[in-house]
PDB file of N, CA and C in Angstrom:
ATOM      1  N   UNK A   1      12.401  38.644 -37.083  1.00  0.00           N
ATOM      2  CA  UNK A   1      11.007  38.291 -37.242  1.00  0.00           C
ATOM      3  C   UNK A   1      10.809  36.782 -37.090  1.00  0.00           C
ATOM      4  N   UNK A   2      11.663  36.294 -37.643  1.00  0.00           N
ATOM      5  CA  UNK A   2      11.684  34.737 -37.638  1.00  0.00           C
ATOM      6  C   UNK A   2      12.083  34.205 -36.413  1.00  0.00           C
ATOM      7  N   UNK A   3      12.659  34.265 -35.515  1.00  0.00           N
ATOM      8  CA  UNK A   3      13.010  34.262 -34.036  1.00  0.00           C
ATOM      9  C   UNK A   3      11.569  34.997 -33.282  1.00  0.00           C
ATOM     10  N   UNK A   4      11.180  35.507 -33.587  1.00  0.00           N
ATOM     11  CA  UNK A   4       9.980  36.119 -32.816  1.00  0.00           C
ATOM     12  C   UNK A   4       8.814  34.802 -33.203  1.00  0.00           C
ATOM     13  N   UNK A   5       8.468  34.590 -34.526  1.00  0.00           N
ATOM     14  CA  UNK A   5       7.655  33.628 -34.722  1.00  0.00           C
ATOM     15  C   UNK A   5       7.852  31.969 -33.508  1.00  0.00           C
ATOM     16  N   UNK A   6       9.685  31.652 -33.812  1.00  0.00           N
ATOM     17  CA  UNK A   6       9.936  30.568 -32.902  1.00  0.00           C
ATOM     18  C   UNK A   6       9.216  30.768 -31.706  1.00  0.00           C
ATOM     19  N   UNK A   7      10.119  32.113 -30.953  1.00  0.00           N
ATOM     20  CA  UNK A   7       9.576  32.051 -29.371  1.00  0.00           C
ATOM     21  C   UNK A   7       7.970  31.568 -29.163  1.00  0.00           C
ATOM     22  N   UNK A   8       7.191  32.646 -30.230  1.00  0.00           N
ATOM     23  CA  UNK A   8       5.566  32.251 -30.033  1.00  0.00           C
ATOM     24  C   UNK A   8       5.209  30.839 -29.719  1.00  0.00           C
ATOM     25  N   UNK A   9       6.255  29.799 -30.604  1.00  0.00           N
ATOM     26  CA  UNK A   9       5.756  28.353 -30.762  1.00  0.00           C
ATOM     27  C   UNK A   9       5.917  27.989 -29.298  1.00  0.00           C
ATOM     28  N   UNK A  10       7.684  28.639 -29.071  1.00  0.00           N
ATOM     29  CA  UNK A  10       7.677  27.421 -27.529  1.00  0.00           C
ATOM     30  C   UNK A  10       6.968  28.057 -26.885  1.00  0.00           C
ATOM     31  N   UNK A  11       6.062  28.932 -26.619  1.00  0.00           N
ATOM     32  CA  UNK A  11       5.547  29.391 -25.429  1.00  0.00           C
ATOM     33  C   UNK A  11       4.603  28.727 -25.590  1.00  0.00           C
ATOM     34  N   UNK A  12       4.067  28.201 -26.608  1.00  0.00           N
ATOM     35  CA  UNK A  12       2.512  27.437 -26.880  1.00  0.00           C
ATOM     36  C   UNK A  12       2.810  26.051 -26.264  1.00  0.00           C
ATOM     37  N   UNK A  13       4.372  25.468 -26.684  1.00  0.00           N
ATOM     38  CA  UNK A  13       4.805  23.964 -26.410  1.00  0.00           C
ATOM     39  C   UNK A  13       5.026  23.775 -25.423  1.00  0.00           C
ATOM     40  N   UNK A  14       5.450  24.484 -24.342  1.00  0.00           N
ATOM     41  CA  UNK A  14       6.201  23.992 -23.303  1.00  0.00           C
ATOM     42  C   UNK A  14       5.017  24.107 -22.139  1.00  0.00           C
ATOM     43  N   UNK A  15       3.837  24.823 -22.140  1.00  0.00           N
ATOM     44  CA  UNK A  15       2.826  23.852 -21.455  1.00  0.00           C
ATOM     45  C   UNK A  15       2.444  22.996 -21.313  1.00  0.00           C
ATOM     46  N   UNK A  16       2.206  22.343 -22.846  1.00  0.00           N
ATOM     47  CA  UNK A  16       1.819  21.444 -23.322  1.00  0.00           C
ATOM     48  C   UNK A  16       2.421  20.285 -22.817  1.00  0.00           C
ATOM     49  N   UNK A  17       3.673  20.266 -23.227  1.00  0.00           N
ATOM     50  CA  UNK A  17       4.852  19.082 -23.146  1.00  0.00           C
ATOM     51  C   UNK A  17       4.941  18.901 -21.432  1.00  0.00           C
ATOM     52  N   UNK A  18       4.839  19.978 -20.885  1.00  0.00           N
ATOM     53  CA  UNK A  18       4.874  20.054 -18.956  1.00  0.00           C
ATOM     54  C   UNK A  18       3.465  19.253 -18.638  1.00  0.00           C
ATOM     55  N   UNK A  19       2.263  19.592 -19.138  1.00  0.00           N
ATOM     56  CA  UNK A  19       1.203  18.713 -18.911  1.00  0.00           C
ATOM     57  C   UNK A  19       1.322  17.458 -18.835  1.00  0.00           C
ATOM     58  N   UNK A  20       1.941  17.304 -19.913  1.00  0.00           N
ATOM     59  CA  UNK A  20       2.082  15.512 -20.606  1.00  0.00           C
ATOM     60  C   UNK A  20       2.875  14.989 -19.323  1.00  0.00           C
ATOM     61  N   UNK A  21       3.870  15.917 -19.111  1.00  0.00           N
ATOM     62  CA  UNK A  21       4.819  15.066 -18.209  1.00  0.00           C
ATOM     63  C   UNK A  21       3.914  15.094 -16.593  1.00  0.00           C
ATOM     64  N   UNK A  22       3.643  16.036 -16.155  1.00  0.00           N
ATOM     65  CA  UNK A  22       2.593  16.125 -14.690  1.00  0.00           C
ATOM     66  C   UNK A  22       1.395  15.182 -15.224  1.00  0.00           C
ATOM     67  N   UNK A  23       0.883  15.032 -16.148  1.00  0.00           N
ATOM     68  CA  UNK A  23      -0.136  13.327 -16.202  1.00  0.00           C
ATOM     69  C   UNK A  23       0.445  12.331 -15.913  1.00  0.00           C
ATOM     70  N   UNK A  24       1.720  12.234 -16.549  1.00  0.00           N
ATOM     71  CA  UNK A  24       2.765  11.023 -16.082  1.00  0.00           C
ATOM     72  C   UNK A  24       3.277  10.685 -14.819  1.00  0.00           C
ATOM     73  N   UNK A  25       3.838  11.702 -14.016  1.00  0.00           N
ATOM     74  CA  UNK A  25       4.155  12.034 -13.152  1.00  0.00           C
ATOM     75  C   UNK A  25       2.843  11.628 -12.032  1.00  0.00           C
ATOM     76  N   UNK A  26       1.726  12.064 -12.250  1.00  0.00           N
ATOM     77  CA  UNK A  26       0.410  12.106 -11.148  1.00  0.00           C
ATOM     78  C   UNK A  26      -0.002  10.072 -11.479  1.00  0.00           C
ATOM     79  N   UNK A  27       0.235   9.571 -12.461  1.00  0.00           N
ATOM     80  CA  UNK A  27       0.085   8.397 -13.047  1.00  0.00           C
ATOM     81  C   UNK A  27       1.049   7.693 -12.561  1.00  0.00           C
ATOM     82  N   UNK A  28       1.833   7.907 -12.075  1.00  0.00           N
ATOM     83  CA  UNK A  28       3.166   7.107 -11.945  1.00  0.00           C
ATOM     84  C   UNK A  28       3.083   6.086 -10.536  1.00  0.00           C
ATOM     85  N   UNK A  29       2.058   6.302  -9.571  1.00  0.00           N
ATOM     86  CA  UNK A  29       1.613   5.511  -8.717  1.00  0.00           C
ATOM     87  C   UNK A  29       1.108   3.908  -9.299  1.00  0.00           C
ATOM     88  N   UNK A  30       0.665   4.119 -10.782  1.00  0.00           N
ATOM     89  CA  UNK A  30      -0.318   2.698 -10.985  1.00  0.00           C
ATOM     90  C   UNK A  30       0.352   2.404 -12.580  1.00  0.00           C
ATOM     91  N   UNK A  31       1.208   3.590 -13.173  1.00  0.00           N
ATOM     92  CA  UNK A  31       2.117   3.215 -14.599  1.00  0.00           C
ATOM     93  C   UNK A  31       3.253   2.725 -14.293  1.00  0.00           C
ATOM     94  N   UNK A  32       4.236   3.630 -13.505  1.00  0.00           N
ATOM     95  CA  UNK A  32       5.550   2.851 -12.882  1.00  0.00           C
ATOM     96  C   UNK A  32       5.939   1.659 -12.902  1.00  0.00           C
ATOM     97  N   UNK A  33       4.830   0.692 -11.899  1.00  0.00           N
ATOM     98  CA  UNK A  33       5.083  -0.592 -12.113  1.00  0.00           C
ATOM     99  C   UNK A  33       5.262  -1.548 -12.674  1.00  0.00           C
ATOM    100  N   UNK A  34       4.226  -0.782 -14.028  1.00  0.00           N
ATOM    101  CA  UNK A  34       3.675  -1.752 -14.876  1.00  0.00           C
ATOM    102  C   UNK A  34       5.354  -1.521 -15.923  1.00  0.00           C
ATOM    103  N   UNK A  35       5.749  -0.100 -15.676  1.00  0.00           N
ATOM    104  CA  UNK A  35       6.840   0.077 -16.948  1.00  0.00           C
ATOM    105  C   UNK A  35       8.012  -0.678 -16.344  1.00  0.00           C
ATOM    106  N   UNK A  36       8.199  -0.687 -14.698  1.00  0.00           N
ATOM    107  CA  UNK A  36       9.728  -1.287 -14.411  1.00  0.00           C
ATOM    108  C   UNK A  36       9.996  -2.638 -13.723  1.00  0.00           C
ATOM    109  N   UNK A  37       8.697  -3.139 -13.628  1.00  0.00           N
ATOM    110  CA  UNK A  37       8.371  -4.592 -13.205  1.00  0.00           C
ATOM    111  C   UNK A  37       8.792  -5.942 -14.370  1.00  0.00           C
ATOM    112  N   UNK A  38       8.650  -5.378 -15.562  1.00  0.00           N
ATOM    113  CA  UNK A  38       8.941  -6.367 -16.802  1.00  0.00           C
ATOM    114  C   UNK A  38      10.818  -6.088 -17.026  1.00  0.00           C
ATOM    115  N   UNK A  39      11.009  -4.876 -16.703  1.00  0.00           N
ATOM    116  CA  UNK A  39      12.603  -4.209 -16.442  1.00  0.00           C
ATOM    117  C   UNK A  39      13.323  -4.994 -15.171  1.00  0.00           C
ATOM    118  N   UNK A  40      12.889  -5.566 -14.704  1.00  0.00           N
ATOM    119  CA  UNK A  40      13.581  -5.940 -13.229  1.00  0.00           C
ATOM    120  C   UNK A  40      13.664  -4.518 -12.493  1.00  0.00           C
ATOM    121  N   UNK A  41      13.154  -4.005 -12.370  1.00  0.00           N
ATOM    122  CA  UNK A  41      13.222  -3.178 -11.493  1.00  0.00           C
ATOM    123  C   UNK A  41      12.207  -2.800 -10.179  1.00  0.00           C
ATOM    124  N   UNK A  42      12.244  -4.158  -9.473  1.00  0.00           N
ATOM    125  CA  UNK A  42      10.908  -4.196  -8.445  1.00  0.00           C
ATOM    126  C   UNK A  42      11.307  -3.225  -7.184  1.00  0.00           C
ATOM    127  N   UNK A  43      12.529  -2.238  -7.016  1.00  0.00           N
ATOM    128  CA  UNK A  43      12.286  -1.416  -5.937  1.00  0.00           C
ATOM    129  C   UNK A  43      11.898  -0.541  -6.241  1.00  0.00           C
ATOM    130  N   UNK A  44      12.808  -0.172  -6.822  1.00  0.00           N
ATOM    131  CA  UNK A  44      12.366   1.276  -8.075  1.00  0.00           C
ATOM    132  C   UNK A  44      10.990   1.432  -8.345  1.00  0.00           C
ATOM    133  N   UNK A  45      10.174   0.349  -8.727  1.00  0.00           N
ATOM    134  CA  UNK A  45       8.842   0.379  -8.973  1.00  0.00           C
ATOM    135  C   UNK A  45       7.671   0.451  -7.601  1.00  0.00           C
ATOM    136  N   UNK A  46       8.452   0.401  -6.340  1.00  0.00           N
ATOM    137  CA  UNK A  46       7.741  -0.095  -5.058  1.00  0.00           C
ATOM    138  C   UNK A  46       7.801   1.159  -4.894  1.00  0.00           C
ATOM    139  N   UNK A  47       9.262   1.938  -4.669  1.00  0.00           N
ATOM    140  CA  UNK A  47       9.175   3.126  -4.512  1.00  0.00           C
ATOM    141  C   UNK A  47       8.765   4.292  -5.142  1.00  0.00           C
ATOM    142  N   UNK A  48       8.647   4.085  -5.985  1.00  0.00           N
ATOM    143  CA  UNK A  48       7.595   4.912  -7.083  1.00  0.00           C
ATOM    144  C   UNK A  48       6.171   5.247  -6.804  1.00  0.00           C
ATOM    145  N   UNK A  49       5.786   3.520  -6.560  1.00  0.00           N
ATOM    146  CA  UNK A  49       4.436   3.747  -6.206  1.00  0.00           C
ATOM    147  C   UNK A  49       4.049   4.232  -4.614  1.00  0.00           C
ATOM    148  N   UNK A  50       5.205   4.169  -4.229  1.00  0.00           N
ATOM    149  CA  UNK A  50       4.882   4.658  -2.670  1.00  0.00           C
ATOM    150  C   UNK A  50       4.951   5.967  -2.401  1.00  0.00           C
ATOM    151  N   UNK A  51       5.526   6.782  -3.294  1.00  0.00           N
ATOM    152  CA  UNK A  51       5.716   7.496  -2.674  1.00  0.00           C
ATOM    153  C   UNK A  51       4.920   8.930  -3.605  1.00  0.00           C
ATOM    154  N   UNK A  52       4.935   8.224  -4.885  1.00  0.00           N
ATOM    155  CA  UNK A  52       3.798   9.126  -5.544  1.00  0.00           C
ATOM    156  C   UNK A  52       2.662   9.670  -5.617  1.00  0.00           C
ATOM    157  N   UNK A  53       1.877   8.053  -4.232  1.00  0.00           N
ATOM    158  CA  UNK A  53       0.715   8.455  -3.994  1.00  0.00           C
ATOM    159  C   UNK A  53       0.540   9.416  -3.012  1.00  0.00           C
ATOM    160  N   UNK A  54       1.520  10.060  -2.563  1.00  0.00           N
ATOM    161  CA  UNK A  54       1.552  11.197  -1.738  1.00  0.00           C
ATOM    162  C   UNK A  54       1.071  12.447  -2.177  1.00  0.00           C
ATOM    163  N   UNK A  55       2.074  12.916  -3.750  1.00  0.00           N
ATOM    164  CA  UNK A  55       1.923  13.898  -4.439  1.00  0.00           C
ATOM    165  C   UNK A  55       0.573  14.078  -5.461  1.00  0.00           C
ATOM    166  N   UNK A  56      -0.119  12.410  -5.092  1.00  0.00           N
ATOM    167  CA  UNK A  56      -0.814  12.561  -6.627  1.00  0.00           C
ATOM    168  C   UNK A  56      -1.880  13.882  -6.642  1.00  0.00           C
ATOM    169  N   UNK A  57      -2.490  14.404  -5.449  1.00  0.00           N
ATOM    170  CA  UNK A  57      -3.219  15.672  -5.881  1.00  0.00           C
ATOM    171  C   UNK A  57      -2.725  16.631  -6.113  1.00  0.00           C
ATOM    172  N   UNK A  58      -1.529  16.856  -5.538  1.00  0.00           N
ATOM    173  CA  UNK A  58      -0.515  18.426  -6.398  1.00  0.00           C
ATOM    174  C   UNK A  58      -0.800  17.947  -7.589  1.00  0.00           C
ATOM    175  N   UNK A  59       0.176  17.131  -7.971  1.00  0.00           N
ATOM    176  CA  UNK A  59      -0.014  16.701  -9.612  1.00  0.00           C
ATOM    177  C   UNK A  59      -1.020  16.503 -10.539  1.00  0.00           C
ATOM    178  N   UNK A  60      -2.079  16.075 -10.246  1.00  0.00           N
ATOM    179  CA  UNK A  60      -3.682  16.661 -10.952  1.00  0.00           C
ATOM    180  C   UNK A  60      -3.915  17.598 -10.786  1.00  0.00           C
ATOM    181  N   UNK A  61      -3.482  18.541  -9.817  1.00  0.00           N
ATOM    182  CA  UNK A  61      -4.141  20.108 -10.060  1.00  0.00           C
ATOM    183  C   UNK A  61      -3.759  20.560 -11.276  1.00  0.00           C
ATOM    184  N   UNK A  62      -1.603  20.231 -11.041  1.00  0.00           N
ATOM    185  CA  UNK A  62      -0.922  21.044 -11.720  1.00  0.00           C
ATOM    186  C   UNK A  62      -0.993  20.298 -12.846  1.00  0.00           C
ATOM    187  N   UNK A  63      -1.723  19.264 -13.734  1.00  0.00           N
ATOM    188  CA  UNK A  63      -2.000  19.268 -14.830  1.00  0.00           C
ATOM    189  C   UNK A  63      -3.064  19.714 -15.519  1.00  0.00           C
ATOM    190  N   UNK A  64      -4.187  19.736 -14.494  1.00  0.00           N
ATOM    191  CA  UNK A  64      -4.805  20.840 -14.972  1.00  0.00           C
ATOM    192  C   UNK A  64      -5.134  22.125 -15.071  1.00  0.00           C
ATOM    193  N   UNK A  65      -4.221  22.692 -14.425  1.00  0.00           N
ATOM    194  CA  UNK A  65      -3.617  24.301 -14.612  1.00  0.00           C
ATOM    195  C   UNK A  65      -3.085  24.338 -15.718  1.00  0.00           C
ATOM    196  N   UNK A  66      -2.110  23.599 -16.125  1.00  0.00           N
ATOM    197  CA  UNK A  66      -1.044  23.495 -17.365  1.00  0.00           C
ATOM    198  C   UNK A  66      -2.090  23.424 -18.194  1.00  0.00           C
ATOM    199  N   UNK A  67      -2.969  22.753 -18.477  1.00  0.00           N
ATOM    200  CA  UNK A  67      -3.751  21.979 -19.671  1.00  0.00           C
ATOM    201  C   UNK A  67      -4.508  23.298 -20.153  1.00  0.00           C
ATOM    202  N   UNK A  68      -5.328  24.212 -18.713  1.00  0.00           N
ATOM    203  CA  UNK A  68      -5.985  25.350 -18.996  1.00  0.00           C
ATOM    204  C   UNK A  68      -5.471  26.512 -19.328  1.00  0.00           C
ATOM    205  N   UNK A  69      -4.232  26.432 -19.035  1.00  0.00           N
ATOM    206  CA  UNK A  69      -2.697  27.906 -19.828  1.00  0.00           C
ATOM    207  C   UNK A  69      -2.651  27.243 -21.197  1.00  0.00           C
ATOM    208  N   UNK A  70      -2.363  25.990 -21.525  1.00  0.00           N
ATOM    209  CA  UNK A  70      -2.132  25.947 -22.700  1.00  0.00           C
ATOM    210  C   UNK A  70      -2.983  25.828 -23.655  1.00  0.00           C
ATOM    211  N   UNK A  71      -4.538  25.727 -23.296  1.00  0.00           N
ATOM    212  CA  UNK A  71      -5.654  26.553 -23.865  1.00  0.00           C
ATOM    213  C   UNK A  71      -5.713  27.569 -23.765  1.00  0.00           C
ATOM    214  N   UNK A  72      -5.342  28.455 -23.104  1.00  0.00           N
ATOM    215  CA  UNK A  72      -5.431  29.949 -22.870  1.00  0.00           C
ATOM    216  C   UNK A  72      -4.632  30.629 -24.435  1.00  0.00           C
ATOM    217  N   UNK A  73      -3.151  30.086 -23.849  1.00  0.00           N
ATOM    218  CA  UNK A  73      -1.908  30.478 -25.074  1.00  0.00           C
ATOM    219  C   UNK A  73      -2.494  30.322 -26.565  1.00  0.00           C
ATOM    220  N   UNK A  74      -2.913  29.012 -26.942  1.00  0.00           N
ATOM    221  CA  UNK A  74      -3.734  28.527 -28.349  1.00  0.00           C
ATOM    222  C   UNK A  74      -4.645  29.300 -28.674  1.00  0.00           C
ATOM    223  N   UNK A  75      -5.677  29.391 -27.811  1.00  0.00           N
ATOM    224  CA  UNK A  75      -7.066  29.985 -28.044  1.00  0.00           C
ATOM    225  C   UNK A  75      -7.257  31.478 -27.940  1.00  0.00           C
ATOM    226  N   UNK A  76      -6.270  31.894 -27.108  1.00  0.00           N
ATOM    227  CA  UNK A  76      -6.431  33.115 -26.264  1.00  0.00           C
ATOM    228  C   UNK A  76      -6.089  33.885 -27.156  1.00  0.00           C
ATOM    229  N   UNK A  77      -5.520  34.124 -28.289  1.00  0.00           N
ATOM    230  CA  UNK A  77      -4.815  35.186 -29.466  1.00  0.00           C
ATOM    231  C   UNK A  77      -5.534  34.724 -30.816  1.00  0.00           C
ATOM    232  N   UNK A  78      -5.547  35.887 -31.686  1.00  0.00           N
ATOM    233  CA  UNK A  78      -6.033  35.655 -32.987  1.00  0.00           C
ATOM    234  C   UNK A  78      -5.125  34.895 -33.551  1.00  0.00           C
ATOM    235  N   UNK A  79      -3.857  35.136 -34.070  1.00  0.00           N
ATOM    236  CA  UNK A  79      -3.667  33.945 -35.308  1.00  0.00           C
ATOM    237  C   UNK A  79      -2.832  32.331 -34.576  1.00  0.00           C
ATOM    238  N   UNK A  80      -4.083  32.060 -34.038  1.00  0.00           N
ATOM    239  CA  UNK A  80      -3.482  30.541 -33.821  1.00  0.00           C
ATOM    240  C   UNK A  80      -3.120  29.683 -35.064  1.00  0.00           C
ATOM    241  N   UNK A  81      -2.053  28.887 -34.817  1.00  0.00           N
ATOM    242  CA  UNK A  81      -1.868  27.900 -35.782  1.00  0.00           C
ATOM    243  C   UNK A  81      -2.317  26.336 -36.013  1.00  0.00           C
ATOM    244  N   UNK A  82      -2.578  26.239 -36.766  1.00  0.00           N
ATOM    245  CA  UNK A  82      -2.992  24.446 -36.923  1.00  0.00           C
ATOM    246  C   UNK A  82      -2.312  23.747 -35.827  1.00  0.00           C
ATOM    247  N   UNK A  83      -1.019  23.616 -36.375  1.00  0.00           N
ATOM    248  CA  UNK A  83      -0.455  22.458 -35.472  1.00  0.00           C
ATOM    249  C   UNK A  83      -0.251  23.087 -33.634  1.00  0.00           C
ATOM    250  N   UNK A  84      -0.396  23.962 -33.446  1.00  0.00           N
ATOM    251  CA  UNK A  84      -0.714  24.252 -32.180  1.00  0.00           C
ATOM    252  C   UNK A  84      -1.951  24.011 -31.782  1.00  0.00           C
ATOM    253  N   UNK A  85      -2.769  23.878 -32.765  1.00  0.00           N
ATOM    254  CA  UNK A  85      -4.606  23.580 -32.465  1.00  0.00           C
ATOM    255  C   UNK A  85      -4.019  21.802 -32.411  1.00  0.00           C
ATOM    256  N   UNK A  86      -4.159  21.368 -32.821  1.00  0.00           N
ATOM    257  CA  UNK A  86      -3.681  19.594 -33.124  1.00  0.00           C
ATOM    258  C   UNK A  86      -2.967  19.297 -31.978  1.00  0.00           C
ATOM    259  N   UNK A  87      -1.844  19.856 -31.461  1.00  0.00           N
ATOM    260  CA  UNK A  87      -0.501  19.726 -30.473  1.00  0.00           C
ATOM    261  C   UNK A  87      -1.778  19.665 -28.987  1.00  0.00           C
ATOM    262  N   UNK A  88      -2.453  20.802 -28.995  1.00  0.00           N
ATOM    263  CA  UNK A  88      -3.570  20.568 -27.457  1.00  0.00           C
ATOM    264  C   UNK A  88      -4.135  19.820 -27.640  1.00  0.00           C
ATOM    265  N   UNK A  89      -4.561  19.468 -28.669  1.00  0.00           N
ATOM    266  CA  UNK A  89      -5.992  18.155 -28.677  1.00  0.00           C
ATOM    267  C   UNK A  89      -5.152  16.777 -28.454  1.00  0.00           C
ATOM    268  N   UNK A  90      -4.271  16.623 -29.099  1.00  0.00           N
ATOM    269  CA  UNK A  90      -3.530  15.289 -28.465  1.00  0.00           C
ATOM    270  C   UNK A  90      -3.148  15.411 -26.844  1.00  0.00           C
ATOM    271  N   UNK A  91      -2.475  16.529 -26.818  1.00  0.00           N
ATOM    272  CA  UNK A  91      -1.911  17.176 -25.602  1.00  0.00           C
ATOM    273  C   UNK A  91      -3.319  16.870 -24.301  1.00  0.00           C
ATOM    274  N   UNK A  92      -4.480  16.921 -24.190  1.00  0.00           N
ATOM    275  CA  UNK A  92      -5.832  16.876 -24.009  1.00  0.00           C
ATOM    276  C   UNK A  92      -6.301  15.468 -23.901  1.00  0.00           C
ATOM    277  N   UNK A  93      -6.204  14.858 -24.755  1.00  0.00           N
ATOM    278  CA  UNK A  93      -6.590  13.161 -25.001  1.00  0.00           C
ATOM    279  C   UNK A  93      -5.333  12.739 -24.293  1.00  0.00           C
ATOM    280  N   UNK A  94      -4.328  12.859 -24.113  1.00  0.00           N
ATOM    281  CA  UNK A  94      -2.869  12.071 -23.471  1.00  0.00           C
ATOM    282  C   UNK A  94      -3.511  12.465 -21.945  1.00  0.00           C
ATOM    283  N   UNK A  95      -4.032  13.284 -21.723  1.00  0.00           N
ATOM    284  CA  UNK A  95      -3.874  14.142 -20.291  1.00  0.00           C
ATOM    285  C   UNK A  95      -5.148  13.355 -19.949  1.00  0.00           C
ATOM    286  N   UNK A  96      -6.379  13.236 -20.432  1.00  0.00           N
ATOM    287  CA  UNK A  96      -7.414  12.701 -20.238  1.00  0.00           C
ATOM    288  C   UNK A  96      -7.686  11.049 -20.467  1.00  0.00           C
ATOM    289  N   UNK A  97      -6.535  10.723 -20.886  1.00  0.00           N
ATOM    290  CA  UNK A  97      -6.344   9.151 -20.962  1.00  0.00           C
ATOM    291  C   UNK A  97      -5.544   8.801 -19.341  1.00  0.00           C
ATOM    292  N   UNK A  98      -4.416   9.660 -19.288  1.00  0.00           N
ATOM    293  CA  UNK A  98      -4.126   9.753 -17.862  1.00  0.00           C
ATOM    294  C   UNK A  98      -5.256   9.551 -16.893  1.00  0.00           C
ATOM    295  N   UNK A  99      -5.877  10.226 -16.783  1.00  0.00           N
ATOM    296  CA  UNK A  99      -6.792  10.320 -15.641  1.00  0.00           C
ATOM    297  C   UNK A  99      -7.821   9.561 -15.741  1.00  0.00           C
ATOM    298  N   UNK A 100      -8.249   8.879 -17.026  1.00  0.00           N
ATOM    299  CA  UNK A 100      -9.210   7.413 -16.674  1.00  0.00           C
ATOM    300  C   UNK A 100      -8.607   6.107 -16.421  1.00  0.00           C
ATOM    301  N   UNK A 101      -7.093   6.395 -16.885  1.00  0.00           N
ATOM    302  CA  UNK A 101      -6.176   4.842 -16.420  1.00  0.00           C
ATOM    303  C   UNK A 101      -6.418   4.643 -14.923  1.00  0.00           C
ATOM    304  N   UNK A 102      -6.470   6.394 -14.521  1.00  0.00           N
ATOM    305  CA  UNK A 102      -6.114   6.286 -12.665  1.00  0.00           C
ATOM    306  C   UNK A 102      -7.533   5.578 -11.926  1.00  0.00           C
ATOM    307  N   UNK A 103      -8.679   6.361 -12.663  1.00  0.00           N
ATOM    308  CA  UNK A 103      -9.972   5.863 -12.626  1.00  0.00           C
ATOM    309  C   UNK A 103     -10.243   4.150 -12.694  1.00  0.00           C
ATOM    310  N   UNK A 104      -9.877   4.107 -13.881  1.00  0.00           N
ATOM    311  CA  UNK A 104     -10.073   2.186 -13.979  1.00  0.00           C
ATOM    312  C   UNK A 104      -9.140   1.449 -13.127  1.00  0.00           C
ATOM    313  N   UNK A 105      -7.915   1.813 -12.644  1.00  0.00           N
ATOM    314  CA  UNK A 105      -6.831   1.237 -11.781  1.00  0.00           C
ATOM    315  C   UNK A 105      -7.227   0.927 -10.850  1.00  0.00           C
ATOM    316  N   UNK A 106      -8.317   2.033 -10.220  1.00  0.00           N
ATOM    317  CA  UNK A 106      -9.163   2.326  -8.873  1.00  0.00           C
ATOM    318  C   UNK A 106     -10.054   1.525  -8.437  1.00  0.00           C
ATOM    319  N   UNK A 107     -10.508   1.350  -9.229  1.00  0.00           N
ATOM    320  CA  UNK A 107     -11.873   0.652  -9.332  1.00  0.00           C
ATOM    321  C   UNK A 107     -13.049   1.269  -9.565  1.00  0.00           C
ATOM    322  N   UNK A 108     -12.779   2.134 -10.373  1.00  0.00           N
ATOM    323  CA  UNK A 108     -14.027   2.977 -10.604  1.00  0.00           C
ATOM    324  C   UNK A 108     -14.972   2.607 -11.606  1.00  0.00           C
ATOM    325  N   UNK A 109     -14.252   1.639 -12.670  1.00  0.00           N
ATOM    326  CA  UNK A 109     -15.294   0.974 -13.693  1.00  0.00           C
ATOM    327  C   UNK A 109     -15.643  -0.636 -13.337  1.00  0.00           C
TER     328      UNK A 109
END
């Protein structure tokens, strides 16, 4: 029973945690630099940004596919739990902070 409860959790988490990382991932054109430029790492960071901006619309879809399964999983069944309600809403604000960094990077504000 107690192993049955676990599985429920990761199936709720591992959208979640995949989102976070495909925001990062779709971000990594205009974050990269900023993380491996103070690192010495100015190819690494050239190539990052070069080559990410290729993928960046796969990678916004597929975070927001992820984002809308892992509302589905939370919401979609009667006994949701707190910290799975809490885990999307951060999960949500991380994902949606993503995508106005890309916005302001742009020049959109």
């Amino acid at each position: 029973m107690l192993q049955l409860e676990e599985d429920k959790i990761m199936k709720e988490k591992v959208p979640q945690l995949a989102a976070v990382f495909s925001a990062f991932a779709m971000a990594a054109c205009c974050l990269g630099p900023l993380i491996f430029l103070p690192l010495g790492l100015t190819g690494l960071a050239g190539a990052l940004a070069f080559y990410s901006l290729k993928y960046r619309l796969l990678f916004s879809v597929l975070t927001l596919f992820l984002l809308a399964y892992s509302f589905y999983k939370v919401y979609g069944r009667k006994g949701k739990r707190k910290s799975s309600v809490i885990g999307l809403w951060i999960t949500s604000f991380l994902v949606f902070g993503m995508f106005l960094f890309l916005f302001i990077v742009e020049g959109g504000i």
